[in-house]
PDB file of N, CA and C in Angstrom:
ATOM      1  N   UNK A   1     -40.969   7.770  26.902  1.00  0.00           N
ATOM      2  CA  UNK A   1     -40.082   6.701  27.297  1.00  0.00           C
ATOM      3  C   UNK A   1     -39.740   5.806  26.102  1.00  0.00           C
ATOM      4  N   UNK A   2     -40.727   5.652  25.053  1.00  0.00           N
ATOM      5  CA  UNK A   2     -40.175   4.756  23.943  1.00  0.00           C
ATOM      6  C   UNK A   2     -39.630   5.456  22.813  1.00  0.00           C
ATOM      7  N   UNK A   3     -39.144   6.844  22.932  1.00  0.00           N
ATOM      8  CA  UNK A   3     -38.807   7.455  21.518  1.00  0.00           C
ATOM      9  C   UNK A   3     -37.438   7.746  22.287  1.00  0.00           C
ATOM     10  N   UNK A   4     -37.118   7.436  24.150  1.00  0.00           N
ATOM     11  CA  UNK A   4     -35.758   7.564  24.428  1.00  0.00           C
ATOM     12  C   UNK A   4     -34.882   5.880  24.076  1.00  0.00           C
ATOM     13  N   UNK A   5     -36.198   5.249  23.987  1.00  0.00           N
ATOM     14  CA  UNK A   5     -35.796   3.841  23.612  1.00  0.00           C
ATOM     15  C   UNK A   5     -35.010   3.429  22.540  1.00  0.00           C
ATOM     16  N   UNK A   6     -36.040   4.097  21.717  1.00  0.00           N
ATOM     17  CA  UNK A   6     -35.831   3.544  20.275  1.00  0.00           C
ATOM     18  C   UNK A   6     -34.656   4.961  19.869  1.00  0.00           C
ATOM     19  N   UNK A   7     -34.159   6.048  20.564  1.00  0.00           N
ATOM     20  CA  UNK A   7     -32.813   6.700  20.399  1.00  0.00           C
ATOM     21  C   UNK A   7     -31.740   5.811  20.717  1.00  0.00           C
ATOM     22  N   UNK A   8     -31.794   5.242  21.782  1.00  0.00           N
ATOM     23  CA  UNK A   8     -30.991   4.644  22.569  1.00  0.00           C
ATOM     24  C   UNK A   8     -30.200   2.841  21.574  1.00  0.00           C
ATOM     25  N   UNK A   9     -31.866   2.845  21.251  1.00  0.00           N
ATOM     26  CA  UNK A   9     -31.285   1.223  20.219  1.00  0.00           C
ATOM     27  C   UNK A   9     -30.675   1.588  19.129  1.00  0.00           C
ATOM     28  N   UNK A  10     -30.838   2.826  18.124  1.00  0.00           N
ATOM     29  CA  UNK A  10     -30.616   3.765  17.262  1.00  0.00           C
ATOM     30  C   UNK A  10     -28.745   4.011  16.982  1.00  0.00           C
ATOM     31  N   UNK A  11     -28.566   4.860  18.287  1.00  0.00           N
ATOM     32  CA  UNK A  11     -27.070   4.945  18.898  1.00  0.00           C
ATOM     33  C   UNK A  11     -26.471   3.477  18.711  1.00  0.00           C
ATOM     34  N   UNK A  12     -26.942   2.769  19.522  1.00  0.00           N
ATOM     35  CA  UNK A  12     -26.019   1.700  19.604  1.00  0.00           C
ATOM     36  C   UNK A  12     -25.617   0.680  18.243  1.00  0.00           C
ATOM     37  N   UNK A  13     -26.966   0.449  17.523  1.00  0.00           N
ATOM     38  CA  UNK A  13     -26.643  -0.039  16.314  1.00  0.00           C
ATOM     39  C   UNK A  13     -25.721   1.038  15.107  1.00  0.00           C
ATOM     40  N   UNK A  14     -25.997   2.550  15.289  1.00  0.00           N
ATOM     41  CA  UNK A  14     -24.351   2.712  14.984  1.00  0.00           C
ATOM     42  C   UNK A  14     -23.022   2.535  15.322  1.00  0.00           C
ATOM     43  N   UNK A  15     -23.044   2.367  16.719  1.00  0.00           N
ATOM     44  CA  UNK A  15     -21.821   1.844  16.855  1.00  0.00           C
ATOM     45  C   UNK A  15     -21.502   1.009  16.572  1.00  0.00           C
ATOM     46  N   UNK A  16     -22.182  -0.313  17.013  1.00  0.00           N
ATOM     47  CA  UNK A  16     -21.876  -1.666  16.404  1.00  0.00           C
ATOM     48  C   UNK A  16     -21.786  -1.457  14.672  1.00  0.00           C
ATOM     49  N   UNK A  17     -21.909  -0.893  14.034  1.00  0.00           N
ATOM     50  CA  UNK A  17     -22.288  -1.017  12.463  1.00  0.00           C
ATOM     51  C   UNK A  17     -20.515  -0.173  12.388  1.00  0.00           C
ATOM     52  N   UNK A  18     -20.158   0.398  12.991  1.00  0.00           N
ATOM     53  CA  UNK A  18     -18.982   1.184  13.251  1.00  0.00           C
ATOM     54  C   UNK A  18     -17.665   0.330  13.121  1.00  0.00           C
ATOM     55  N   UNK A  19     -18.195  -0.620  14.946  1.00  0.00           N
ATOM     56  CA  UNK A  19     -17.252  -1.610  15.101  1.00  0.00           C
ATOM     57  C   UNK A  19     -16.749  -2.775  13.717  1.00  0.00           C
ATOM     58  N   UNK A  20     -17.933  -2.906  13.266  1.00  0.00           N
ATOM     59  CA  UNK A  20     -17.991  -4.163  12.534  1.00  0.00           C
ATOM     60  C   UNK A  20     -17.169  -3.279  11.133  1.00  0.00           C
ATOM     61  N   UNK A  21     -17.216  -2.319  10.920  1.00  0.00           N
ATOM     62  CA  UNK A  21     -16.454  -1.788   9.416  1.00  0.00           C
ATOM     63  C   UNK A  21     -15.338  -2.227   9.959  1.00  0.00           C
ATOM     64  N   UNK A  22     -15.205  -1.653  10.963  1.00  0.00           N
ATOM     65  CA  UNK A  22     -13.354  -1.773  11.410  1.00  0.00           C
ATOM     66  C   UNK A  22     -12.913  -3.072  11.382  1.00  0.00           C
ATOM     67  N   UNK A  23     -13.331  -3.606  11.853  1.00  0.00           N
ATOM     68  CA  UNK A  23     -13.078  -5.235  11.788  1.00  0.00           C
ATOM     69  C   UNK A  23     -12.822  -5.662  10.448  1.00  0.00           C
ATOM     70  N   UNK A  24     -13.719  -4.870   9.604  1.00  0.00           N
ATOM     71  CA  UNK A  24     -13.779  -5.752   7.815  1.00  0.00           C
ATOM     72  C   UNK A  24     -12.956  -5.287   7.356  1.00  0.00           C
ATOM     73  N   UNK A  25     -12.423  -3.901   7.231  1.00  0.00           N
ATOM     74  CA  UNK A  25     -11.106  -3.330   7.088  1.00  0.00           C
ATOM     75  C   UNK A  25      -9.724  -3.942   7.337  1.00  0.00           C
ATOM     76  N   UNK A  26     -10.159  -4.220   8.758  1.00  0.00           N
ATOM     77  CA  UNK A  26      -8.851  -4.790   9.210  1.00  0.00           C
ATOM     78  C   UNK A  26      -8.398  -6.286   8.243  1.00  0.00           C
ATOM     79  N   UNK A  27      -9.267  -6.953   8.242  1.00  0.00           N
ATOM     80  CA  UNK A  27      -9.199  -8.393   7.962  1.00  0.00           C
ATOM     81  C   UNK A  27      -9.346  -7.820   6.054  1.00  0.00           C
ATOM     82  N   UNK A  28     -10.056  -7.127   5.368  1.00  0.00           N
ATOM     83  CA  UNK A  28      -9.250  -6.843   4.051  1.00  0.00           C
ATOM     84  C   UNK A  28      -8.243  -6.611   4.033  1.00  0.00           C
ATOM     85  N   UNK A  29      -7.584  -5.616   4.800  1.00  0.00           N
ATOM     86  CA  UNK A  29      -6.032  -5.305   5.110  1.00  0.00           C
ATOM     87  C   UNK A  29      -5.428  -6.473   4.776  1.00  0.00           C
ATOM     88  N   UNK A  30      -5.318  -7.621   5.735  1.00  0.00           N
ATOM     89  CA  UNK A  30      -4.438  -8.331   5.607  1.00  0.00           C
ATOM     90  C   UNK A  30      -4.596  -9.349   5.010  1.00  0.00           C
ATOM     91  N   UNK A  31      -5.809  -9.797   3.899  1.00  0.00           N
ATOM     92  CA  UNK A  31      -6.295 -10.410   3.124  1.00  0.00           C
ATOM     93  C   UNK A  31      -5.269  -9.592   1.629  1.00  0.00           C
ATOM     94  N   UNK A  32      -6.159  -8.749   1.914  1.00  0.00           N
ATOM     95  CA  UNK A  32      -5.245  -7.790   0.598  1.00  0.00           C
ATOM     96  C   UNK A  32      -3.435  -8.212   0.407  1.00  0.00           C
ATOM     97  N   UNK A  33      -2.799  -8.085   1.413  1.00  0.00           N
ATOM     98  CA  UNK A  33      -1.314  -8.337   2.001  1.00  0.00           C
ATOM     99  C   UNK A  33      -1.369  -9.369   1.445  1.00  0.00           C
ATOM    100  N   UNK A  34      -2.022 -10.733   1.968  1.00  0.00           N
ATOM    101  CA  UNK A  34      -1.724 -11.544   1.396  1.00  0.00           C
ATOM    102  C   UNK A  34      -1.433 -12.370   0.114  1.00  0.00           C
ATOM    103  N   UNK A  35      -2.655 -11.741  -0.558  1.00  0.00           N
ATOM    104  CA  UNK A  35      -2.606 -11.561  -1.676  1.00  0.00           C
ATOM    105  C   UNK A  35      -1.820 -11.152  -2.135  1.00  0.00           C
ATOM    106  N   UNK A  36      -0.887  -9.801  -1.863  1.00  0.00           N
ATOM    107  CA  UNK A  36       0.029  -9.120  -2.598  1.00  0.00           C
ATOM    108  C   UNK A  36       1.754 -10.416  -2.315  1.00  0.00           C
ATOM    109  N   UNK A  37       1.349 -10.998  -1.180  1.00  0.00           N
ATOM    110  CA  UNK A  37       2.533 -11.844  -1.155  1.00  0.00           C
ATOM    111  C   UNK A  37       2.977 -12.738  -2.250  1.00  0.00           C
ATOM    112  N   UNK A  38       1.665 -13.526  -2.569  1.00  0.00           N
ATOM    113  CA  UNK A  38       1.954 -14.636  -2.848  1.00  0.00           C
ATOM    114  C   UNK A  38       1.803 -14.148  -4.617  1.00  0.00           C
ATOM    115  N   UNK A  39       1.394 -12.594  -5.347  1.00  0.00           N
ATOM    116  CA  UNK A  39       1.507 -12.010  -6.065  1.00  0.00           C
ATOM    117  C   UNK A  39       2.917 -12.335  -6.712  1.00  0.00           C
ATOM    118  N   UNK A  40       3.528 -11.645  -5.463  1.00  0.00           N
ATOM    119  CA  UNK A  40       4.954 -11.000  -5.278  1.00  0.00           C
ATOM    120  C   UNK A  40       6.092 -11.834  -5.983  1.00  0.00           C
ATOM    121  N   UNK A  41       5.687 -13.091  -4.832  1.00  0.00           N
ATOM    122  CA  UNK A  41       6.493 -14.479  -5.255  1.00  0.00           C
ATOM    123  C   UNK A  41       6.057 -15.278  -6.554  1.00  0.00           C
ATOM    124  N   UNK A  42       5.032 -15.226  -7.177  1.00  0.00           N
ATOM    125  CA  UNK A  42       4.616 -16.118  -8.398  1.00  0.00           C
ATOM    126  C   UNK A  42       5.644 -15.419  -9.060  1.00  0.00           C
ATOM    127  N   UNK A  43       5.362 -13.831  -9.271  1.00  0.00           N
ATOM    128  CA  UNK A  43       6.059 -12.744 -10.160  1.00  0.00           C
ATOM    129  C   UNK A  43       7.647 -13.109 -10.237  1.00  0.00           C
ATOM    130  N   UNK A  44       8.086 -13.013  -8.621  1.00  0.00           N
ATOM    131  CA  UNK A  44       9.731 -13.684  -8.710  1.00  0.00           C
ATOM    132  C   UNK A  44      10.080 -15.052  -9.152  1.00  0.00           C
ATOM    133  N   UNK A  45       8.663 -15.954  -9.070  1.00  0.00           N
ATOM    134  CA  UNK A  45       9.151 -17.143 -10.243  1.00  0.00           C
ATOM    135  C   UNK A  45       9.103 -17.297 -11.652  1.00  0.00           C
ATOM    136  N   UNK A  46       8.699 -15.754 -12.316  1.00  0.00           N
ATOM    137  CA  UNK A  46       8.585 -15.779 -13.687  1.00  0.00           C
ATOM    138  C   UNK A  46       7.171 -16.398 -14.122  1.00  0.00           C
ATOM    139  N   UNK A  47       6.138 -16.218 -13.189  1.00  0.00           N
ATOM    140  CA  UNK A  47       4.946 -16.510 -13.611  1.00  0.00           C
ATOM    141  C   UNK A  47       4.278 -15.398 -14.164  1.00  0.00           C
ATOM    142  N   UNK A  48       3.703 -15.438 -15.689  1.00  0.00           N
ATOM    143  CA  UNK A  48       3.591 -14.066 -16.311  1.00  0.00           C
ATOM    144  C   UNK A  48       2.160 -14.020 -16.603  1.00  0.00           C
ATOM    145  N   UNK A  49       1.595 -14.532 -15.983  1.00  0.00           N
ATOM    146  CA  UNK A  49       0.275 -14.667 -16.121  1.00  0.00           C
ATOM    147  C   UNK A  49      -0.633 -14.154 -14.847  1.00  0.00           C
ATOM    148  N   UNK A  50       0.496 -13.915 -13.908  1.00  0.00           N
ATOM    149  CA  UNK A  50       0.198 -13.268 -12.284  1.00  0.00           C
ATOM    150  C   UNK A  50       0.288 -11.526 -12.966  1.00  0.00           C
ATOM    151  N   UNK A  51       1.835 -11.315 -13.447  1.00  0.00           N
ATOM    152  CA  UNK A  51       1.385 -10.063 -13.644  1.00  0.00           C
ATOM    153  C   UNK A  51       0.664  -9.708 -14.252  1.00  0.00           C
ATOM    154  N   UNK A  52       0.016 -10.654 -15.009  1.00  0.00           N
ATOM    155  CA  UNK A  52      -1.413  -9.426 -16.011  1.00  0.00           C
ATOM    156  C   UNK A  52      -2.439  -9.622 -15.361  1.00  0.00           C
ATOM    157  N   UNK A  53      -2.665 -10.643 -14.425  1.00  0.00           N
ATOM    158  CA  UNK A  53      -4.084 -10.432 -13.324  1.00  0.00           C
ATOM    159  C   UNK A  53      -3.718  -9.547 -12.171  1.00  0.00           C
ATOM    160  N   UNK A  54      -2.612  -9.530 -11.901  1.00  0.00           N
ATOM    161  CA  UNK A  54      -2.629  -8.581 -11.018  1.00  0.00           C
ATOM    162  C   UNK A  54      -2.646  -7.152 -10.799  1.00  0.00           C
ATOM    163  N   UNK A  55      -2.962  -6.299 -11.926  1.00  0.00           N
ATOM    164  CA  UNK A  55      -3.868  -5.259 -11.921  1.00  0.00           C
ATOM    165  C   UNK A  55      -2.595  -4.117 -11.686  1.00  0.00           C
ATOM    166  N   UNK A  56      -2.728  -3.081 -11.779  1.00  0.00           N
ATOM    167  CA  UNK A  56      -2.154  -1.891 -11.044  1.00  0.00           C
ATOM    168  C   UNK A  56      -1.131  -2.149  -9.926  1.00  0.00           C
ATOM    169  N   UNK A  57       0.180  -1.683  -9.769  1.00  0.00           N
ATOM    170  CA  UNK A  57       0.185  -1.454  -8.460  1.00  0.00           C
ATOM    171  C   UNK A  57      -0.067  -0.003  -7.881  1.00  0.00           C
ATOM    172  N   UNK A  58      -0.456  -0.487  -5.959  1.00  0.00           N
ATOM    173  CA  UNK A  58      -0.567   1.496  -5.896  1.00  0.00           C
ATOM    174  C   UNK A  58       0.582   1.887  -5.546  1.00  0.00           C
ATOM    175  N   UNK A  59       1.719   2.486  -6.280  1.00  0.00           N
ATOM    176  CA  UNK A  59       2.751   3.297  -5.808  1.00  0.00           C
ATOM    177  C   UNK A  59       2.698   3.517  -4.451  1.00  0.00           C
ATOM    178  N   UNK A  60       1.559   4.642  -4.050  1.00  0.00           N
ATOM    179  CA  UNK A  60       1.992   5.486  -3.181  1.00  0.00           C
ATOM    180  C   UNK A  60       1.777   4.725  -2.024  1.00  0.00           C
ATOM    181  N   UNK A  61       1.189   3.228  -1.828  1.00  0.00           N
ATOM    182  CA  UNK A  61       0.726   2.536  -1.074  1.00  0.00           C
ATOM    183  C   UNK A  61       2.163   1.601  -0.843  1.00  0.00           C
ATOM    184  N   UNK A  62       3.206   1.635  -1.756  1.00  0.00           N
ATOM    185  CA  UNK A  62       4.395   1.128  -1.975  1.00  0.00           C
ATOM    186  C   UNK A  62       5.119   1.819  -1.042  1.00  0.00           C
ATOM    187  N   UNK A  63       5.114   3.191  -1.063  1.00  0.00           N
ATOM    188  CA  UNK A  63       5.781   4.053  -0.716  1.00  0.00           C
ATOM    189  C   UNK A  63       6.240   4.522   0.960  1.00  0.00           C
ATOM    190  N   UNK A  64       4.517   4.146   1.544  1.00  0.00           N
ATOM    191  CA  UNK A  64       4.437   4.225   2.652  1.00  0.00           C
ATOM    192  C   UNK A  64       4.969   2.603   3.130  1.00  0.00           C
ATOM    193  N   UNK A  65       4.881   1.628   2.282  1.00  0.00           N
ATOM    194  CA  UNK A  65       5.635   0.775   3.112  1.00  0.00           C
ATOM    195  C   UNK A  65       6.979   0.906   3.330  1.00  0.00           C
ATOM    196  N   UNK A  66       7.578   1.190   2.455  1.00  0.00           N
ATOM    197  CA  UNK A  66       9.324   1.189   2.399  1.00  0.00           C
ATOM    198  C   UNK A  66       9.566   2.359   3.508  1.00  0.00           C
ATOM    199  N   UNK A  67      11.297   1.863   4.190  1.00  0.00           N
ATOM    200  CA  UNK A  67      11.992   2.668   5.114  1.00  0.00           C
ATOM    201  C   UNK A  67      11.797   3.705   4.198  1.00  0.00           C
ATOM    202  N   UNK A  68      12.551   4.458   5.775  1.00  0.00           N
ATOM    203  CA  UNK A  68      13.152   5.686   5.461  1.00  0.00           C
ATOM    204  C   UNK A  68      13.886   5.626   4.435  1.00  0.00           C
ATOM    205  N   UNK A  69      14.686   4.805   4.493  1.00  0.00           N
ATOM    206  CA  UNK A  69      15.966   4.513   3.469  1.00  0.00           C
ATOM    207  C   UNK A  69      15.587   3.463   2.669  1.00  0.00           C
ATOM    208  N   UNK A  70      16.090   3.135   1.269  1.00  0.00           N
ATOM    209  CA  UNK A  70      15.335   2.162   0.934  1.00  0.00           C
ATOM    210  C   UNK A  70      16.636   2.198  -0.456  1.00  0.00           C
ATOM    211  N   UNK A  71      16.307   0.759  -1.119  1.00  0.00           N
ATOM    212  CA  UNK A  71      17.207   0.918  -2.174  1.00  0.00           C
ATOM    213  C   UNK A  71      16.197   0.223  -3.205  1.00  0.00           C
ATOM    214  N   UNK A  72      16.407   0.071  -4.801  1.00  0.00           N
ATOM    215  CA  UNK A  72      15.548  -0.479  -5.327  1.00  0.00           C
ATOM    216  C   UNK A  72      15.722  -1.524  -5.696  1.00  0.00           C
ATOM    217  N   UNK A  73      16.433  -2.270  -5.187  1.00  0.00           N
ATOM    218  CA  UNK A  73      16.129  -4.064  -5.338  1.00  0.00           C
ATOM    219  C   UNK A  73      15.486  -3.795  -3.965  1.00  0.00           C
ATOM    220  N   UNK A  74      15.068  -3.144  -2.547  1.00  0.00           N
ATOM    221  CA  UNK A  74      13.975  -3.744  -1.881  1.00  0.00           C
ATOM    222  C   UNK A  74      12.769  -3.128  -2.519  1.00  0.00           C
ATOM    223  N   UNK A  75      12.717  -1.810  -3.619  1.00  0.00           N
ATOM    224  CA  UNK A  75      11.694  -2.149  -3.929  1.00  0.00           C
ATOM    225  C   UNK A  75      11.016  -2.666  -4.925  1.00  0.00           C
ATOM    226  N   UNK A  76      11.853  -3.585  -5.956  1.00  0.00           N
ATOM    227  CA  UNK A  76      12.068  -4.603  -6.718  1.00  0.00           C
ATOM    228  C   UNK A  76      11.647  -5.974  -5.690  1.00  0.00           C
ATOM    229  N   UNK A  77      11.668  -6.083  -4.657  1.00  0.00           N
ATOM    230  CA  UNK A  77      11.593  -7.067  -4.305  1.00  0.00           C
ATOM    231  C   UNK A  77       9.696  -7.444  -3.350  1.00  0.00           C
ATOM    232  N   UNK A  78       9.547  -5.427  -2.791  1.00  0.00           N
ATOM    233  CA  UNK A  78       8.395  -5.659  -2.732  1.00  0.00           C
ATOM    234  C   UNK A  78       7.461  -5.691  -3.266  1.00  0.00           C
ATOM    235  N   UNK A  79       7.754  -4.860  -4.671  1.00  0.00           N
ATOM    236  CA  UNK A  79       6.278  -5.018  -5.770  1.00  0.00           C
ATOM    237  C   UNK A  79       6.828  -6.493  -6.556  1.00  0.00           C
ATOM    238  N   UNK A  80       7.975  -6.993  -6.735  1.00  0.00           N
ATOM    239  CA  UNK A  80       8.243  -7.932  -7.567  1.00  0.00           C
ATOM    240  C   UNK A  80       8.288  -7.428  -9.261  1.00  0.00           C
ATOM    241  N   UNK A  81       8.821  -5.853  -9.550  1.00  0.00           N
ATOM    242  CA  UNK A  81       9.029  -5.685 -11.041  1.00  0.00           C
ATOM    243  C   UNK A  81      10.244  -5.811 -11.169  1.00  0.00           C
ATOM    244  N   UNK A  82      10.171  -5.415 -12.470  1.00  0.00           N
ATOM    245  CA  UNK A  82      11.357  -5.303 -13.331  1.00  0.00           C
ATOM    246  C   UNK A  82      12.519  -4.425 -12.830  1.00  0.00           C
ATOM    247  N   UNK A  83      13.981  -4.563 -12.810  1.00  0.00           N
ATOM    248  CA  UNK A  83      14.591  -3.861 -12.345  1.00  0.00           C
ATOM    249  C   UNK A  83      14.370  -1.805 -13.102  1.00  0.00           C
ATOM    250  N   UNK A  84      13.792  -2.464 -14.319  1.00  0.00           N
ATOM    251  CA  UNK A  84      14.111  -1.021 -15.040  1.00  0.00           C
ATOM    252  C   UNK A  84      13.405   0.097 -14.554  1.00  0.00           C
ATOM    253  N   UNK A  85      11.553  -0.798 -14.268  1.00  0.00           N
ATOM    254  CA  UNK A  85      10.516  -0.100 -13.412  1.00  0.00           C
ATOM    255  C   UNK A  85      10.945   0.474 -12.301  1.00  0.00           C
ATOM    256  N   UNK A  86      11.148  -0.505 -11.515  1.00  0.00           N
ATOM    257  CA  UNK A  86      11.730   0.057 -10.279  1.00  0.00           C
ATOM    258  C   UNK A  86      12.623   1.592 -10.077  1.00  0.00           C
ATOM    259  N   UNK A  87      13.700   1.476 -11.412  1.00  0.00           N
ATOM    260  CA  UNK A  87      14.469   2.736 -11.502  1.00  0.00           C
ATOM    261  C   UNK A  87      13.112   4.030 -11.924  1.00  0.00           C
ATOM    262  N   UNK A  88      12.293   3.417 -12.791  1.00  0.00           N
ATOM    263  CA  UNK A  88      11.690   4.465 -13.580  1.00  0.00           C
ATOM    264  C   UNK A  88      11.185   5.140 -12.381  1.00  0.00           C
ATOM    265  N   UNK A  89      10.399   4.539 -11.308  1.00  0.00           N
ATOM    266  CA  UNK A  89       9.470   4.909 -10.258  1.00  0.00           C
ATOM    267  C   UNK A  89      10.645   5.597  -9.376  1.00  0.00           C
ATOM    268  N   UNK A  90      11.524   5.336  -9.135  1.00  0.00           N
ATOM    269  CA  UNK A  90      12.650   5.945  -8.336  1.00  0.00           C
ATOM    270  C   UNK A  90      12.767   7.440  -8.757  1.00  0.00           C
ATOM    271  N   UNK A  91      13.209   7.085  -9.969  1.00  0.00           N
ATOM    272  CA  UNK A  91      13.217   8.844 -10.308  1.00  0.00           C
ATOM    273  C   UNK A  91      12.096   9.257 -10.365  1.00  0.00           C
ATOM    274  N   UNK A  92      10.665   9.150 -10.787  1.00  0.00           N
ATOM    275  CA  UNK A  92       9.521   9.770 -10.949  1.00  0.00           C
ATOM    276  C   UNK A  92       9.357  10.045  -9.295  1.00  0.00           C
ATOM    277  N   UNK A  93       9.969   9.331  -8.041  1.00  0.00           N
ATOM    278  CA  UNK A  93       9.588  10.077  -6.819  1.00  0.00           C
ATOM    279  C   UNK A  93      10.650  10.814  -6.835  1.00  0.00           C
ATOM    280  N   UNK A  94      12.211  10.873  -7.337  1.00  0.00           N
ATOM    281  CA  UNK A  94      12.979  11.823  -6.758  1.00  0.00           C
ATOM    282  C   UNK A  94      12.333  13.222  -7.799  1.00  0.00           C
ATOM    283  N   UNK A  95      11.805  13.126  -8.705  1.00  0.00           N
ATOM    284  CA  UNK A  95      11.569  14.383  -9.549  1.00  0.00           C
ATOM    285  C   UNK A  95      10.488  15.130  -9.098  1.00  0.00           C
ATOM    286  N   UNK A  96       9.872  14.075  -8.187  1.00  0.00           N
ATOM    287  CA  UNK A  96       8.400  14.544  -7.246  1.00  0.00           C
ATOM    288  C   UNK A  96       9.411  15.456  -5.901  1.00  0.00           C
ATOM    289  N   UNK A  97      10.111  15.138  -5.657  1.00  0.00           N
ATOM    290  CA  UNK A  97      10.962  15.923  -4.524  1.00  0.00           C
ATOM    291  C   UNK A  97      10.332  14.527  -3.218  1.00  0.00           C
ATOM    292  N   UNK A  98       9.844  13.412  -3.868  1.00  0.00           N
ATOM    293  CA  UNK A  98       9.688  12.713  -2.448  1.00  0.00           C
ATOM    294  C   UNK A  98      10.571  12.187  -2.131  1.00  0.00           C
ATOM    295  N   UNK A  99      11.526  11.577  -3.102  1.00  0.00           N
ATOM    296  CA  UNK A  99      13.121  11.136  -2.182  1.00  0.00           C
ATOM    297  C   UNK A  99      14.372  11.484  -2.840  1.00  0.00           C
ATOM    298  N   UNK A 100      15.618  11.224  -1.977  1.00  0.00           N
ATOM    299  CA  UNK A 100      16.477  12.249  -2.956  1.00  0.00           C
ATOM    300  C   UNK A 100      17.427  10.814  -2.738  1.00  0.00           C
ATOM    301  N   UNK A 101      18.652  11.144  -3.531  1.00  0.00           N
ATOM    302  CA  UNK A 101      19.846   9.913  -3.809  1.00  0.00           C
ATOM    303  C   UNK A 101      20.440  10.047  -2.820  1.00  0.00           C
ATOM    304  N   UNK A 102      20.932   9.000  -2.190  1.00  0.00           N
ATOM    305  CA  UNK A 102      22.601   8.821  -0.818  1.00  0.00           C
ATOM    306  C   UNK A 102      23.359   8.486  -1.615  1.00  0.00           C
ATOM    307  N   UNK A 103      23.132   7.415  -2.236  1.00  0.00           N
ATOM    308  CA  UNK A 103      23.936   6.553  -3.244  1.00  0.00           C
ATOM    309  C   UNK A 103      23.514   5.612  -4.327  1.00  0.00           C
ATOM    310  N   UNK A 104      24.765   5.191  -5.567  1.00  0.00           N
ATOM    311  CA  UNK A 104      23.852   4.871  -6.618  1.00  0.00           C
ATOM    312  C   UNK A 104      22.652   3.638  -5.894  1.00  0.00           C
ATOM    313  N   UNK A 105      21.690   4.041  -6.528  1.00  0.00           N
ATOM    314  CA  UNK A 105      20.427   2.662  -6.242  1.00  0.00           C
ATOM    315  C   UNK A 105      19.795   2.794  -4.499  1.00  0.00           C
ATOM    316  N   UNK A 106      20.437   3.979  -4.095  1.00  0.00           N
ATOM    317  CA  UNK A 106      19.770   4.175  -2.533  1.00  0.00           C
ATOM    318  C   UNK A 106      19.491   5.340  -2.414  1.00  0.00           C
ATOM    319  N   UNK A 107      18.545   5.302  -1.521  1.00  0.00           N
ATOM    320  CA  UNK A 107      17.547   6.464  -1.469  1.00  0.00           C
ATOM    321  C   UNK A 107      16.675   6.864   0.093  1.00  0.00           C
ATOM    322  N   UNK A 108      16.568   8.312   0.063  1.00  0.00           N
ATOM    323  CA  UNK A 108      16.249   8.699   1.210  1.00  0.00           C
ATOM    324  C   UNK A 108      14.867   9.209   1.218  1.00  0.00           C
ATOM    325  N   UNK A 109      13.623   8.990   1.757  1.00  0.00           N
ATOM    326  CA  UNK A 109      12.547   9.249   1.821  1.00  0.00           C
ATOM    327  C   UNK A 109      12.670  11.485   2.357  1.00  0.00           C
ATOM    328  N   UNK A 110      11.892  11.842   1.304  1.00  0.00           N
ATOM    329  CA  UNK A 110      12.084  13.534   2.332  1.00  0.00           C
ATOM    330  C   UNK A 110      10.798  13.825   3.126  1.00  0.00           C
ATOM    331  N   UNK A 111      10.399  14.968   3.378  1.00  0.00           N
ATOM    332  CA  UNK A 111       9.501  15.245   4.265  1.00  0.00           C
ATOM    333  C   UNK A 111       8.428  15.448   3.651  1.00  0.00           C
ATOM    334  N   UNK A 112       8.739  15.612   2.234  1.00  0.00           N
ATOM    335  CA  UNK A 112       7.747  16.568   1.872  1.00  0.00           C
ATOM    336  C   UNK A 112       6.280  14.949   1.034  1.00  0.00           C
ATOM    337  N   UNK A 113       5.517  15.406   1.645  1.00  0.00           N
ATOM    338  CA  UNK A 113       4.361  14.343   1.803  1.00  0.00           C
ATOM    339  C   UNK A 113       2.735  15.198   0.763  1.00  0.00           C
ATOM    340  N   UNK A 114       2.598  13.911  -0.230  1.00  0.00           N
ATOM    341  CA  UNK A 114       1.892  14.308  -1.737  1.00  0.00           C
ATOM    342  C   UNK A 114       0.568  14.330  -1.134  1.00  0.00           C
ATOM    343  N   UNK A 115      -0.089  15.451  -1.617  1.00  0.00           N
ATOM    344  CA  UNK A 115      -1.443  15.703  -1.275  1.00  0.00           C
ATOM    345  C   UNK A 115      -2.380  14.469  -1.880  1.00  0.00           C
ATOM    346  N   UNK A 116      -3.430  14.248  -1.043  1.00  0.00           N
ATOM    347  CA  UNK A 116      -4.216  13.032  -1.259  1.00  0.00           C
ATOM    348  C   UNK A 116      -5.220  14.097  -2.377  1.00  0.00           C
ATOM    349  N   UNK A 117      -6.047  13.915  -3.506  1.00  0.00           N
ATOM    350  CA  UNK A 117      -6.754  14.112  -4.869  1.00  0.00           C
ATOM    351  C   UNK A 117      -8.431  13.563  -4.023  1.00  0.00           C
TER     352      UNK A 117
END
């Protein structure tokens, strides 16, 4: 009876240990976001001291935010770079076959989806 006990307390404190990741996830999620906002906007005020603390961006984490359709002043506007970047990354996904041109500076997301490493 006490080794179904101590299974039983066992189980449950994984779940709870389960629940509680999800929760911390969630709330980094949108901690993280936030962060990337107010990133975003220093960057669009010409604060140049944001972009060198602010580290990397993740592309492909870029990528999944933007529409289907997308042009690159929105995604100039969601990482907050340079217009030139923005082009550079444009073509480095259309040369990836991940999006192809509609029109100049717009762009269509394709199907074809980059293996995770």
């Amino acid at each position: 009876m006490v080794h179904g006990e101590v299974e039983r307390l066992k189980a449950r404190e994984a779940r709870l240990r389960q629940k509680r990741i999800l929760l911390l996830r969630r709330e980094l999620a949108k901690t993280r976001e936030a962060v990337e906002a107010l990133e975003r906007e220093l960057r669009l005020l010409g604060d140049r001291q944001t972009g060198r603390s602010a580290g990397r961006i993740a592309w492909s984490e870029i990528y999944e935010r933007l529409g289907k359709t997308f042009t690159t002043k929105e995604l100039r506007e969601l990482t907050g770079v340079r217009p030139s970047l923005a082009a550079s990354i444009a073509f480095a996904w259309k040369k990836l076959g991940r999006i192809v041109t509609t029109q100049r500076g717009r762009y269509r997301k394709t199907e074809l989806r980059r293996r995770r490493r």
